[in-house]
Protein backbone atom coordinates (compact mmCIF):
# COMPACT_ATOMS: atom_id res chain seq x y z
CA UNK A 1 104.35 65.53 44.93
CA UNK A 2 102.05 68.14 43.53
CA UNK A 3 102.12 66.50 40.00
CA UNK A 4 101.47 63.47 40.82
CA UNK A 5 98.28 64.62 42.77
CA UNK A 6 97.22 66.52 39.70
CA UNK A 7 97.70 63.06 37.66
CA UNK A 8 95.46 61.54 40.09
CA UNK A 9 93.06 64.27 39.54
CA UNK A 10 93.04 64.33 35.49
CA UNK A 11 92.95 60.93 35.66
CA UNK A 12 89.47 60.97 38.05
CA UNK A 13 88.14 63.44 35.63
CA UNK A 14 88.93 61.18 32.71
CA UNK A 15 86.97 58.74 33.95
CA UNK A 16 84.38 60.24 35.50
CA UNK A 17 83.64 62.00 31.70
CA UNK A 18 83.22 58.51 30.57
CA UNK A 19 80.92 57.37 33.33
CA UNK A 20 78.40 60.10 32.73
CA UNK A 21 78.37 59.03 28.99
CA UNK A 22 77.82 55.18 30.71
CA UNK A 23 75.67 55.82 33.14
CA UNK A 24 74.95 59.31 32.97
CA UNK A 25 76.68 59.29 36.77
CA UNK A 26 79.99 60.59 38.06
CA UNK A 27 81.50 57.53 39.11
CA UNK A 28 81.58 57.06 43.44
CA UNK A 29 84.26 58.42 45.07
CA UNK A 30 86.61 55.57 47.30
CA UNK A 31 85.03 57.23 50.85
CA UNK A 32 81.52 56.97 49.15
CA UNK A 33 81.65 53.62 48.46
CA UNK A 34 83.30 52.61 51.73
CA UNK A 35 80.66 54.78 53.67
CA UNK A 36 77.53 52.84 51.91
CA UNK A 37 79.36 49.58 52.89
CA UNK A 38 76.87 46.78 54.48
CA UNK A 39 78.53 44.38 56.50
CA UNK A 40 78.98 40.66 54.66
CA UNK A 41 76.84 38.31 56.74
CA UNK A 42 75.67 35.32 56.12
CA UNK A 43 71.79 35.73 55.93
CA UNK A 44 69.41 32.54 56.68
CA UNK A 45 65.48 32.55 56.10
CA UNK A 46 62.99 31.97 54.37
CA UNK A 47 62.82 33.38 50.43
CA UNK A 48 60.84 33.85 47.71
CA UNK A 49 61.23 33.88 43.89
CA UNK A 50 59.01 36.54 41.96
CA UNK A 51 57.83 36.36 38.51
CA UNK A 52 56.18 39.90 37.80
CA UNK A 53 54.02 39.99 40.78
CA UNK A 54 53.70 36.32 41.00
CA UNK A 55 55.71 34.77 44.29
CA UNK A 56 56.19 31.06 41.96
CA UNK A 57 58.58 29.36 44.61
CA UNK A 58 59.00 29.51 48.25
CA UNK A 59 62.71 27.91 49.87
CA UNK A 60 64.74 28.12 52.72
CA UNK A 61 68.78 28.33 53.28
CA UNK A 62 70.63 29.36 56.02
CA UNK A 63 73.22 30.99 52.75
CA UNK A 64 70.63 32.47 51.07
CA UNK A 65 72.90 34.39 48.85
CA UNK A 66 74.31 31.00 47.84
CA UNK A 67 71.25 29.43 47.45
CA UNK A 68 69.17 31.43 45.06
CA UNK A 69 71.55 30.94 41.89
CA UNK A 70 70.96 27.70 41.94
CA UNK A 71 67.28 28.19 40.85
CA UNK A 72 68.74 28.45 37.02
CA UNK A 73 65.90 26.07 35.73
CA UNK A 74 63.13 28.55 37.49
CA UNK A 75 61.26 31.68 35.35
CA UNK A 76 61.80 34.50 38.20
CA UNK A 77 63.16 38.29 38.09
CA UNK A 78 63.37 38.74 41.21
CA UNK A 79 63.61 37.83 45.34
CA UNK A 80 62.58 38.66 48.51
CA UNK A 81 63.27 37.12 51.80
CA UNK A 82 61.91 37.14 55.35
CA UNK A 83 65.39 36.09 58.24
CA UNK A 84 64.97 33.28 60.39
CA UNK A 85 66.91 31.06 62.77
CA UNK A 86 67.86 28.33 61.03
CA UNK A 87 66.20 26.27 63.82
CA UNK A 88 62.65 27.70 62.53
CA UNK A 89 63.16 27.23 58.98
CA UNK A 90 60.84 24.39 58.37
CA UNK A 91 58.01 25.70 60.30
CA UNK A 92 58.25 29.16 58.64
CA UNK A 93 58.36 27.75 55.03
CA UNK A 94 56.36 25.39 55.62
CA UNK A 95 53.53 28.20 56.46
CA UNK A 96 54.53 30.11 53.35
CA UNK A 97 54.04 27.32 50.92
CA UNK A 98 50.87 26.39 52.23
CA UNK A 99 49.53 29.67 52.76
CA UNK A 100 50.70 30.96 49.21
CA UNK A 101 50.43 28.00 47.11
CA UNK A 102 53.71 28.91 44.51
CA UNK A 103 53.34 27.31 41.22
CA UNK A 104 56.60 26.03 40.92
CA UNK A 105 57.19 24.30 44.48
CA UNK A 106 56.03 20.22 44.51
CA UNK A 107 52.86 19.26 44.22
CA UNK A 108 51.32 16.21 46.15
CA UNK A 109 48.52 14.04 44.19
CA UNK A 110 46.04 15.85 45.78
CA UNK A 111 46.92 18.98 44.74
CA UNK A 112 47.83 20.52 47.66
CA UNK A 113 51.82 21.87 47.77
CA UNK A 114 54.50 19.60 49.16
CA UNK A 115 55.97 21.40 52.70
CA UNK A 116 58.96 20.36 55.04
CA UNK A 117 55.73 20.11 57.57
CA UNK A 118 52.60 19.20 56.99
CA UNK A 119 49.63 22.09 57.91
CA UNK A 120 47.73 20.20 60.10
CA UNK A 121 50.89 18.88 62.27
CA UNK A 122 51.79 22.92 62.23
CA UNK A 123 48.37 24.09 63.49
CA UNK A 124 48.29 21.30 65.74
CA UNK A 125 51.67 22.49 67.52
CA UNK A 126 50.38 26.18 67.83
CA UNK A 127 46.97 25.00 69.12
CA UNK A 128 48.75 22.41 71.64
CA UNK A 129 51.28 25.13 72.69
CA UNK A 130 48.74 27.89 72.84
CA UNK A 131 46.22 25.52 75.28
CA UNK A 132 49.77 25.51 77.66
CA UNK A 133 50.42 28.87 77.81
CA UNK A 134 46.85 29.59 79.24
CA UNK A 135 46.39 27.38 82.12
């Protein structure tokens, strides 16, 4: 019993000596890495591909995690992304693109960026719902 705990623990230091040389980092223990755990959820919103400091495409998923690989043919190094009900996708995007402009989302003739909804059918709504709430 005692030897094979002391195998376990040569063994740890074994690798752990060749992690530092990796890494430069003693490799996590098992409790470590189960402690820093995130749940696995399945996240839906709104995202954004980044190029530098350049947001070039705004999308929506309700897998985002599934979604973004599939960008292959875009120039990004990175992503951020805002949650939302998958109900309030379009409307949400559809602010983003317009507000932001990203180079790599459609572009109508007029040069103004394709969105699920159209700006002036969004500020419409808000203004229509907005009159409601006040009288």
């Amino acid at each position: 019993m005692v030897e094979a705990k002391l195998d376990v623990l040569r063994k740890m230091e074994t690798m752990n000596t060749v992690s530092c040389e990796i890494i430069g980092k003693a490799l996590l223990r098992h409790d470590e890495i189960v402690k820093a755990s995130l749940p696995w959820k399945q996240a839906s919103g709104v995202y954004f591909l980044i190029d530098g400091d350049e947001i070039v495409y705004v999308g929506q998923s309700v897998n985002i995690y599934a979604r973004i690989p599939n960008h292959w043919d875009k120039q990004f190094d990175r992503y951020a992304y805002v949650p939302c009900l998958p109900d309030a996708l379009d409307k949400l995007e559809s602010l983003y693109i317009h507000c932001l402009s990203p180079k790599l989302n459609q572009t109508f003739s007029d040069g103004s960026k394709q969105a699920p909804i159209a700006l002036d059918l969004l500020i419409g709504n808000v203004k229509k719902n907005t009159m409601r709430k006040y009288r």
